[in-house]
Protein backbone atom coordinates (compact mmCIF):
# COMPACT_ATOMS: atom_id res chain seq x y z
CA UNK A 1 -27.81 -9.24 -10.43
CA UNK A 2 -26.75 -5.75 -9.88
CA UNK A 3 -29.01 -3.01 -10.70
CA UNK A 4 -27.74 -0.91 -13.78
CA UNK A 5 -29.72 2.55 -13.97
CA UNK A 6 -28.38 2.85 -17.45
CA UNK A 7 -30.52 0.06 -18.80
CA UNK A 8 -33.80 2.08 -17.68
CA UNK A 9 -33.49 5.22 -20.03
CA UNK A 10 -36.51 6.32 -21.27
CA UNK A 11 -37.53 8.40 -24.21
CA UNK A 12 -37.72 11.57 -22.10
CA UNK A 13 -34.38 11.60 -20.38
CA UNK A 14 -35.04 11.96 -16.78
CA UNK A 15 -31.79 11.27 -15.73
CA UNK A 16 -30.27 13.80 -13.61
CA UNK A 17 -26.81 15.40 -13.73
CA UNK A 18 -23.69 14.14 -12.06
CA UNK A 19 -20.66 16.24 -10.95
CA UNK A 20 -17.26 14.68 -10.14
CA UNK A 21 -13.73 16.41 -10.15
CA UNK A 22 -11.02 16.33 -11.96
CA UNK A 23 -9.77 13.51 -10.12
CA UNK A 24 -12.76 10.86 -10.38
CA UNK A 25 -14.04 11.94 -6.54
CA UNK A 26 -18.18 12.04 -6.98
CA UNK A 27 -20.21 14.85 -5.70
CA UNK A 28 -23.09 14.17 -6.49
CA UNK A 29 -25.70 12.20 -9.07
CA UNK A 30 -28.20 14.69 -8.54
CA UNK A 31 -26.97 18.27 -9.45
CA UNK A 32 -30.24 19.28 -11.66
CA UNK A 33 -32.36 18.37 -8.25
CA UNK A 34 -30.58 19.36 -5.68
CA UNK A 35 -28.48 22.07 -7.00
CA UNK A 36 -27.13 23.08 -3.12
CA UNK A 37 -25.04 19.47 -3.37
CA UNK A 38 -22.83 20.60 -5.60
CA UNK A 39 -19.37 21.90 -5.58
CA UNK A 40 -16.93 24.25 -7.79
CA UNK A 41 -14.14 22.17 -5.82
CA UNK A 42 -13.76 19.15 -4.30
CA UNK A 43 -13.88 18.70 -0.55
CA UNK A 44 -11.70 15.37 -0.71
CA UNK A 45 -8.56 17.10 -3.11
CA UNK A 46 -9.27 20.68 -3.85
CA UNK A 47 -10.12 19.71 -7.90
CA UNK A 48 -12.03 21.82 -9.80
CA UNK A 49 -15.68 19.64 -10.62
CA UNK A 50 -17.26 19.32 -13.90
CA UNK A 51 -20.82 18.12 -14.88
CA UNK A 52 -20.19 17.33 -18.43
CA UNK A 53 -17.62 16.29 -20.82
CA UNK A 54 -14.54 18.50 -21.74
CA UNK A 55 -14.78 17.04 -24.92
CA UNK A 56 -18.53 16.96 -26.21
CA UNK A 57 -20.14 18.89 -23.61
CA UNK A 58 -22.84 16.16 -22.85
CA UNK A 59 -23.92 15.82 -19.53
CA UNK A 60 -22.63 13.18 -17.07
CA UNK A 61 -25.45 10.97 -15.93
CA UNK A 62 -26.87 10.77 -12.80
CA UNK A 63 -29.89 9.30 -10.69
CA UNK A 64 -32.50 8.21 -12.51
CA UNK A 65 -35.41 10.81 -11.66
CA UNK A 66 -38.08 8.72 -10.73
CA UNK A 67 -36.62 5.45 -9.41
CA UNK A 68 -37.08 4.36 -6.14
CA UNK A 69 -33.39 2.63 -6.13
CA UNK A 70 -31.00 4.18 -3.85
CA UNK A 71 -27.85 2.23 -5.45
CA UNK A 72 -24.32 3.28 -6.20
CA UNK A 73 -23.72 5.15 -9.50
CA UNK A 74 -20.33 4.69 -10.11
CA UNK A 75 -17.82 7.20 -11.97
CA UNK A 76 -18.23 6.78 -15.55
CA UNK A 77 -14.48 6.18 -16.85
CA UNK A 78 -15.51 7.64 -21.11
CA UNK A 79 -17.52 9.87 -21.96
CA UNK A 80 -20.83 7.83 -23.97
CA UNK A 81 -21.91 10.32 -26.33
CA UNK A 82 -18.18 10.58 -27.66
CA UNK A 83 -16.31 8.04 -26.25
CA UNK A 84 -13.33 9.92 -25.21
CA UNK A 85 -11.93 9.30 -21.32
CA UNK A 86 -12.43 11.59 -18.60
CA UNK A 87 -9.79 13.11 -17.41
CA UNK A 88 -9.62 11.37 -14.49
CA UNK A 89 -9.39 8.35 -16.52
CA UNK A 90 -6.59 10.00 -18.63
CA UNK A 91 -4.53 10.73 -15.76
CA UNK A 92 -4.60 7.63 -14.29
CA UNK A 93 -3.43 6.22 -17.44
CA UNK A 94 -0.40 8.66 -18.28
CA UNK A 95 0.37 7.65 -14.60
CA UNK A 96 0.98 3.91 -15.41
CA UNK A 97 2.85 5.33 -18.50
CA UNK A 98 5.02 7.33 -16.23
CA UNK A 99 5.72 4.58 -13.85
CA UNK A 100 7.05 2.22 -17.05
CA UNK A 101 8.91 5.04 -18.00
CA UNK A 102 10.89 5.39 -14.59
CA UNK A 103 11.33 1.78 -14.23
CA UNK A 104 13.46 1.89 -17.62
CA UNK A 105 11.79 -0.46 -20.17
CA UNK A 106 12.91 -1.35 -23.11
CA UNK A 107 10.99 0.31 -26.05
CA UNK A 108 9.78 -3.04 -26.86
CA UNK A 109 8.33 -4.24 -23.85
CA UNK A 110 6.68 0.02 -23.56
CA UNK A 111 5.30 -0.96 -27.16
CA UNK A 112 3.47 -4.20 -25.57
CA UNK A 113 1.97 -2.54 -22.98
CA UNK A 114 1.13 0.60 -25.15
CA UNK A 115 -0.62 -1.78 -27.98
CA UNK A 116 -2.45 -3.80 -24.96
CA UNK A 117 -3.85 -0.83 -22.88
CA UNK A 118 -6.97 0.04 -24.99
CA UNK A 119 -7.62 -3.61 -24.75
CA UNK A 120 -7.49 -3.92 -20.97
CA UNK A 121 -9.11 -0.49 -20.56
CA UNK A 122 -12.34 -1.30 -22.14
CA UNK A 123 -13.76 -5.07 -22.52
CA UNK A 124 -13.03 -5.98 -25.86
CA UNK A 125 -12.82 -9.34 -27.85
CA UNK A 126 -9.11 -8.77 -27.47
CA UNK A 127 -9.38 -8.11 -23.41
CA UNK A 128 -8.00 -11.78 -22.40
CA UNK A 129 -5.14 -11.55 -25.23
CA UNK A 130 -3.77 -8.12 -24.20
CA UNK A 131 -4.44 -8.47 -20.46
CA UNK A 132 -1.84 -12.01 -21.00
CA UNK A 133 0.55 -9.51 -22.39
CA UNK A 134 0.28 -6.87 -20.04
CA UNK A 135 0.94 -9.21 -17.46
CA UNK A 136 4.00 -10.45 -18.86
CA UNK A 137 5.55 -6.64 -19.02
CA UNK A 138 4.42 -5.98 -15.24
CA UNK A 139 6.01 -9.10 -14.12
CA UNK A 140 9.52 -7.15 -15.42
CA UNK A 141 8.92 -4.81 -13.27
CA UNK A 142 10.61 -4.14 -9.78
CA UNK A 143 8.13 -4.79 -6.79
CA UNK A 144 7.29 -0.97 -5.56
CA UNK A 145 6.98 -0.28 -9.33
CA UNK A 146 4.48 -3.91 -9.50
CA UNK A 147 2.55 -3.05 -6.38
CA UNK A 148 1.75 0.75 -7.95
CA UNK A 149 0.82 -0.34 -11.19
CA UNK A 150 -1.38 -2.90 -9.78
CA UNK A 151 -3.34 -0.33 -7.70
CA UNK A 152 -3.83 1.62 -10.60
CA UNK A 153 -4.58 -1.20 -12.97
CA UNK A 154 -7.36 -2.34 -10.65
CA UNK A 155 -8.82 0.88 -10.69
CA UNK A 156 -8.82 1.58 -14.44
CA UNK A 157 -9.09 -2.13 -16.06
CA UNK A 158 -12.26 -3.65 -17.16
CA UNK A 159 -13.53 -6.18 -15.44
CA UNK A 160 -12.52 -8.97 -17.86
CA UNK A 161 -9.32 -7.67 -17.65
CA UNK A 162 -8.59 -7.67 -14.28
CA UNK A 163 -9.78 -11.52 -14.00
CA UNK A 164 -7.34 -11.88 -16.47
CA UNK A 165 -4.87 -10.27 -14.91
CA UNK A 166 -5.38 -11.98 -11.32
CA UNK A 167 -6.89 -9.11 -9.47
């Protein structure tokens, strides 16, 4: 079983700060404690960085202070004090909404795939349902156009959905 530093939260909240761009690229899980690791821009894309969300203005979490685990924290996709996406997250999804829209949908079919995304986004009791949907507007789509989405999809689907969805 993987180790989840979320699950080890204690009353005093020693969890450090992360800092990621605007694009999802980490720079660090430890900003509080070592302050010299961050960045105003990204070495990997130029982004500006934030530590907290646009929306709330709660921090990002980071390493657990105190833990002797040296494991991967990955980029959180919402914000959990509010909920809202990041805006990495955000882009990534108006990019799959772009890509439908250049491929020439139907409305119909964009309607499917606009009423499944939250679904396949986030696991949900609907994640399998929508996911089965999804799939059936990507398979209308034209291989270069597939391929794309796929990469995104992969990157931005929950886990549940991506089974779903074969990847």
């Amino acid at each position: 079983m993987r180790y989840d530093p979320y699950e080890e939260l204690d009353a005093d909240g020693s969890y450090d700060v992360m800092q990621v761009c605007l694009n999802g690229h980490q720079i660090t899980t430890s900003l509080i404690s070592y302050p010299q690791h961050g960045r105003a821009y990204c070495k990997d894309c130029g982004s500006p960085t934030i530590s907290a969300c646009p929306d709330c203005n709660a921090n990002m979490r980071g390493y657990l202070r105190g833990s002797m685990s040296l494991s991967h924290i990955p980029v959180p996709n919402y914000c959990e004090d509010c909920g809202r996406p990041f805006p990495w997250h955000e882009a990534a999804i108006e990019n799959m909404k772009d890509i439908l829209r250049q491929e020439d949908l139907a409305d119909d079919q964009l309607a499917i795939f606009d009423a499944a995304l939250p679904d396949v986004l986030r696991d949900t009791p609907k994640t399998e349902s929508a996911a089965m949907r999804m799939r059936k507007v990507l398979q209308g789509l034209g291989k270069p156009a597939y391929a794309v989405m796929v990469r995104v999809l992969s990157d931005v689907a929950s886990e549940s959905a991506k089974k779903s969805l074969g990847f």
